[in-house]
N, C-alpha and C. Protein backbone atom coordinates (compact mmCIF):
# COMPACT_ATOMS: atom_id res chain seq x y z
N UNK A 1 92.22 13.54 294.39
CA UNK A 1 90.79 13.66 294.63
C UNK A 1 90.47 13.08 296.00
N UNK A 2 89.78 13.52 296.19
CA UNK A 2 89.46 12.65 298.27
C UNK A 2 87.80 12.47 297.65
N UNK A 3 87.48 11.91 298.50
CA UNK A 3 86.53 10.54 298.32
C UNK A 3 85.16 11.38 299.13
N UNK A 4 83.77 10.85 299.25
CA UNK A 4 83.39 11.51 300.28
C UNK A 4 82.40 10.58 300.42
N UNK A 5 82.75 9.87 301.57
CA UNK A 5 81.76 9.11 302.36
C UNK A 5 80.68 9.77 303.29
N UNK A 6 80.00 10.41 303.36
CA UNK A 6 78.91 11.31 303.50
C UNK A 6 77.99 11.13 302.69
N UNK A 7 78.36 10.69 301.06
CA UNK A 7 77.53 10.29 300.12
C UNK A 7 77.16 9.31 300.90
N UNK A 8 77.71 8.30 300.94
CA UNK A 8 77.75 6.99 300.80
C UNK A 8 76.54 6.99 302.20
N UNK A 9 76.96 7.25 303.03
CA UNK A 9 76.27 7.24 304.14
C UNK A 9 74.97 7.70 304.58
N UNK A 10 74.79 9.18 303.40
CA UNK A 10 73.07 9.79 302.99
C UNK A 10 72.30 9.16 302.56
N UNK A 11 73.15 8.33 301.39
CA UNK A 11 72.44 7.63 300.68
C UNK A 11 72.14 6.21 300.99
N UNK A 12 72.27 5.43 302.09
CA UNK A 12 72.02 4.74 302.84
C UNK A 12 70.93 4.34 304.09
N UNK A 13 71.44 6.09 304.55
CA UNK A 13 70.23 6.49 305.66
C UNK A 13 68.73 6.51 304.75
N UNK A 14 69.22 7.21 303.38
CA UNK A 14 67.68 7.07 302.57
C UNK A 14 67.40 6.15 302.11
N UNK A 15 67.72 4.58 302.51
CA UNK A 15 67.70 3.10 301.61
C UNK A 15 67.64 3.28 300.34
N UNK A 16 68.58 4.39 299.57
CA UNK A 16 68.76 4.28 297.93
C UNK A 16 69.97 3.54 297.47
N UNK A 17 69.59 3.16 296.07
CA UNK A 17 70.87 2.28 295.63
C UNK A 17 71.46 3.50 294.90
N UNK A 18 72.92 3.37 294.35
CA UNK A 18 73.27 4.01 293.22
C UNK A 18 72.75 4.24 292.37
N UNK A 19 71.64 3.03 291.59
CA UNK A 19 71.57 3.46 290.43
C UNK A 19 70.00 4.33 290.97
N UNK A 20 69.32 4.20 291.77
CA UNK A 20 68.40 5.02 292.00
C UNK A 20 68.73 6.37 292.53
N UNK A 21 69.92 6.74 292.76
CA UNK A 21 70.54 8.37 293.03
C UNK A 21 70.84 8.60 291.34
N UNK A 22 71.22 7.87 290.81
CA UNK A 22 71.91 7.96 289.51
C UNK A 22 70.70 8.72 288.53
N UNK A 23 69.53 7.84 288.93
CA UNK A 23 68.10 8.03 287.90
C UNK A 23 67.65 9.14 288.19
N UNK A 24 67.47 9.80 289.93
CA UNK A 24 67.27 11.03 290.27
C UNK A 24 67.84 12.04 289.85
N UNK A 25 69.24 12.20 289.21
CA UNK A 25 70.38 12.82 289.13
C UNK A 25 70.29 12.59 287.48
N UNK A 26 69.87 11.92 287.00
CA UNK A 26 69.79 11.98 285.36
C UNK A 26 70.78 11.53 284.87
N UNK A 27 72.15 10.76 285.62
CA UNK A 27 73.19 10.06 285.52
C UNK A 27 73.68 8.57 285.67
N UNK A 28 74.16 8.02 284.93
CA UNK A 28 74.72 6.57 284.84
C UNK A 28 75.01 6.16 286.57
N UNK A 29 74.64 4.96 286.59
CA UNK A 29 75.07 4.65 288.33
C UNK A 29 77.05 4.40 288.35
N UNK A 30 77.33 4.52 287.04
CA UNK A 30 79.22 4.51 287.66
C UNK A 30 79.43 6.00 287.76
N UNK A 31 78.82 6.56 287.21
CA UNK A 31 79.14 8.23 287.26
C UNK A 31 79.08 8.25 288.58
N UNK A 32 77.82 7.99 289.50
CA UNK A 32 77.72 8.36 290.74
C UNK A 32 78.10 7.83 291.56
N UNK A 33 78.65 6.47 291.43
CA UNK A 33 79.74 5.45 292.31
C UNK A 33 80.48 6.56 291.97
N UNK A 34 81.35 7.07 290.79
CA UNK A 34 82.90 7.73 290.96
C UNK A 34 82.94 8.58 291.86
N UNK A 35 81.51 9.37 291.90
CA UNK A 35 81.11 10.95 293.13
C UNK A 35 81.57 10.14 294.34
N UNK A 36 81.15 9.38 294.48
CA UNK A 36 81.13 8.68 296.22
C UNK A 36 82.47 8.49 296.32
N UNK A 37 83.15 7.85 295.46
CA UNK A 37 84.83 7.13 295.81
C UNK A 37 85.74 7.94 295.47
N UNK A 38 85.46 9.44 294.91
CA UNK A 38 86.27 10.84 294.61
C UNK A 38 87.28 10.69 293.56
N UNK A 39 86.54 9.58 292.67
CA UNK A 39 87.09 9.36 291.57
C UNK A 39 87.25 10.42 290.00
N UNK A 40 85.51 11.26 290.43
CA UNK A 40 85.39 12.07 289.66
C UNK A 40 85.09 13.05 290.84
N UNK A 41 85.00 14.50 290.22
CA UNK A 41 84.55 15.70 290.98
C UNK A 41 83.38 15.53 291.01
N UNK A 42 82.65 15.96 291.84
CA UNK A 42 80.70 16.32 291.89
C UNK A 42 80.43 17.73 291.04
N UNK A 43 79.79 17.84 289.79
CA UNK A 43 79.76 19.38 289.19
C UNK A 43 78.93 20.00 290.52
N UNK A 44 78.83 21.46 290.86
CA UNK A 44 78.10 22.11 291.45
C UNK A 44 76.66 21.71 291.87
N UNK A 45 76.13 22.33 290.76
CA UNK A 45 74.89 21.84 290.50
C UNK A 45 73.92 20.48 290.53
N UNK A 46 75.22 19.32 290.63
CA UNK A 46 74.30 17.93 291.39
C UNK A 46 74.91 18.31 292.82
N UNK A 47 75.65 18.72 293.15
CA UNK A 47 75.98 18.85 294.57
C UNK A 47 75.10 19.39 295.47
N UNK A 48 74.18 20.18 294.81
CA UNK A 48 73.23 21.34 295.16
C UNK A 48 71.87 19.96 295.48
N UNK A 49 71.86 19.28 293.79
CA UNK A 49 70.33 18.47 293.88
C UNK A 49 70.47 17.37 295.26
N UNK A 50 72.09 17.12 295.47
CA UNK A 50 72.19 15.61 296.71
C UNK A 50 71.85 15.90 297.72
N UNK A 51 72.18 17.68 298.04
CA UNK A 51 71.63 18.27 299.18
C UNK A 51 70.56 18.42 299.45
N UNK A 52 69.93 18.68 298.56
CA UNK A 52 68.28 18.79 298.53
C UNK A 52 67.79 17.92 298.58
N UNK A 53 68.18 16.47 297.69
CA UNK A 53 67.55 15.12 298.19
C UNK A 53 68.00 14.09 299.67
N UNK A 54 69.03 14.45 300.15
CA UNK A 54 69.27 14.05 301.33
C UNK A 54 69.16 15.15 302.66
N UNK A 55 68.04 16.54 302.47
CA UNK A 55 67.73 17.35 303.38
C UNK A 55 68.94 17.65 304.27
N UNK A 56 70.20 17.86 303.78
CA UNK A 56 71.31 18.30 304.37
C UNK A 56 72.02 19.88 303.10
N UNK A 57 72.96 20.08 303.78
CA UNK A 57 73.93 21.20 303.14
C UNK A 57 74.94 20.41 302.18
N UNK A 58 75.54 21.29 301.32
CA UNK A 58 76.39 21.13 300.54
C UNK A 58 77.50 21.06 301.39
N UNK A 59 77.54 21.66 302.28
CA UNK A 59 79.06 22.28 303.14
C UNK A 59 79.01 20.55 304.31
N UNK A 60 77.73 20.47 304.37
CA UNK A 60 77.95 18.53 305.03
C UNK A 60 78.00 17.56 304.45
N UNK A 61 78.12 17.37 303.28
CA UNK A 61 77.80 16.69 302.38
C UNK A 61 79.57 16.47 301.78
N UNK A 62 80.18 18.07 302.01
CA UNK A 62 81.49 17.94 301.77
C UNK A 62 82.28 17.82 302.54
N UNK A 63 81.90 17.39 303.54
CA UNK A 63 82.94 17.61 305.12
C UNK A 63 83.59 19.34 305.71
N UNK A 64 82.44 19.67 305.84
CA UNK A 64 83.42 21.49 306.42
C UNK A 64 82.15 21.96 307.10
N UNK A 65 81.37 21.10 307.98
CA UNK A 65 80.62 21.20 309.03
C UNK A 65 79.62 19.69 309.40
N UNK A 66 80.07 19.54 310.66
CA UNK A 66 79.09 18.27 311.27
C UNK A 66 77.72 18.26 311.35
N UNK A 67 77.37 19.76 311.06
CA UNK A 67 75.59 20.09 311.35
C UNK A 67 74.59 19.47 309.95
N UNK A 68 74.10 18.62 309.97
CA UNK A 68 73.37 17.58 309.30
C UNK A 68 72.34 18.77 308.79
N UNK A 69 71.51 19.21 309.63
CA UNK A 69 70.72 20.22 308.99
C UNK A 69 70.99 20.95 308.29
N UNK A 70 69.97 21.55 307.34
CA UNK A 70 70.68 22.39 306.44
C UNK A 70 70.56 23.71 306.53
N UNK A 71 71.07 25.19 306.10
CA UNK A 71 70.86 26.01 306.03
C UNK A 71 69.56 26.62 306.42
N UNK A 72 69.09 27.80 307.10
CA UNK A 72 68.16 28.36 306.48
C UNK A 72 67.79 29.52 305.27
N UNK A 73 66.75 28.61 304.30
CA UNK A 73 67.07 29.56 303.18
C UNK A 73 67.00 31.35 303.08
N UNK A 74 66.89 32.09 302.51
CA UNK A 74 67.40 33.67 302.60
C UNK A 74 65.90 33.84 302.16
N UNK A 75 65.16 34.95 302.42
CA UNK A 75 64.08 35.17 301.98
C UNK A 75 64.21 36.26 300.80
């Protein structure tokens, strides 16, 4: 599993703790420590909500582009 400090670092820039990503996310704060330290996988679908709450992409969020901004959506 590889780790992804990008969490760690979004969620910082937004002064949130774990367990307040955790409460947003409807999940235990070790669940979402494991996301950060790639202990567990991220399902899809919170991968989608971290993006949306840290106004970045999924694809930056996972390391497979430096562009912080996110997408523009499809009309």
């Amino acid at each position: 599993m590889c780790h992804f400090p990008r969490l760690l670092d979004c969620r910082e820039d937004a002064d949130l703790s774990q367990t307040d990503v955790g409460n947003i996310l409807g999940i235990d704060q070790r669940i979402y420590s494991n996301y950060e330290t790639g202990k567990r996988k991220i399902p899809v679908n919170l991968l989608i909500k971290l993006a949306e709450l840290y106004g970045t992409s999924t694809d930056y969020l996972l390391g497979l582009t430096n562009e912080k901004r996110p997408y523009p959506r499809k009309k």
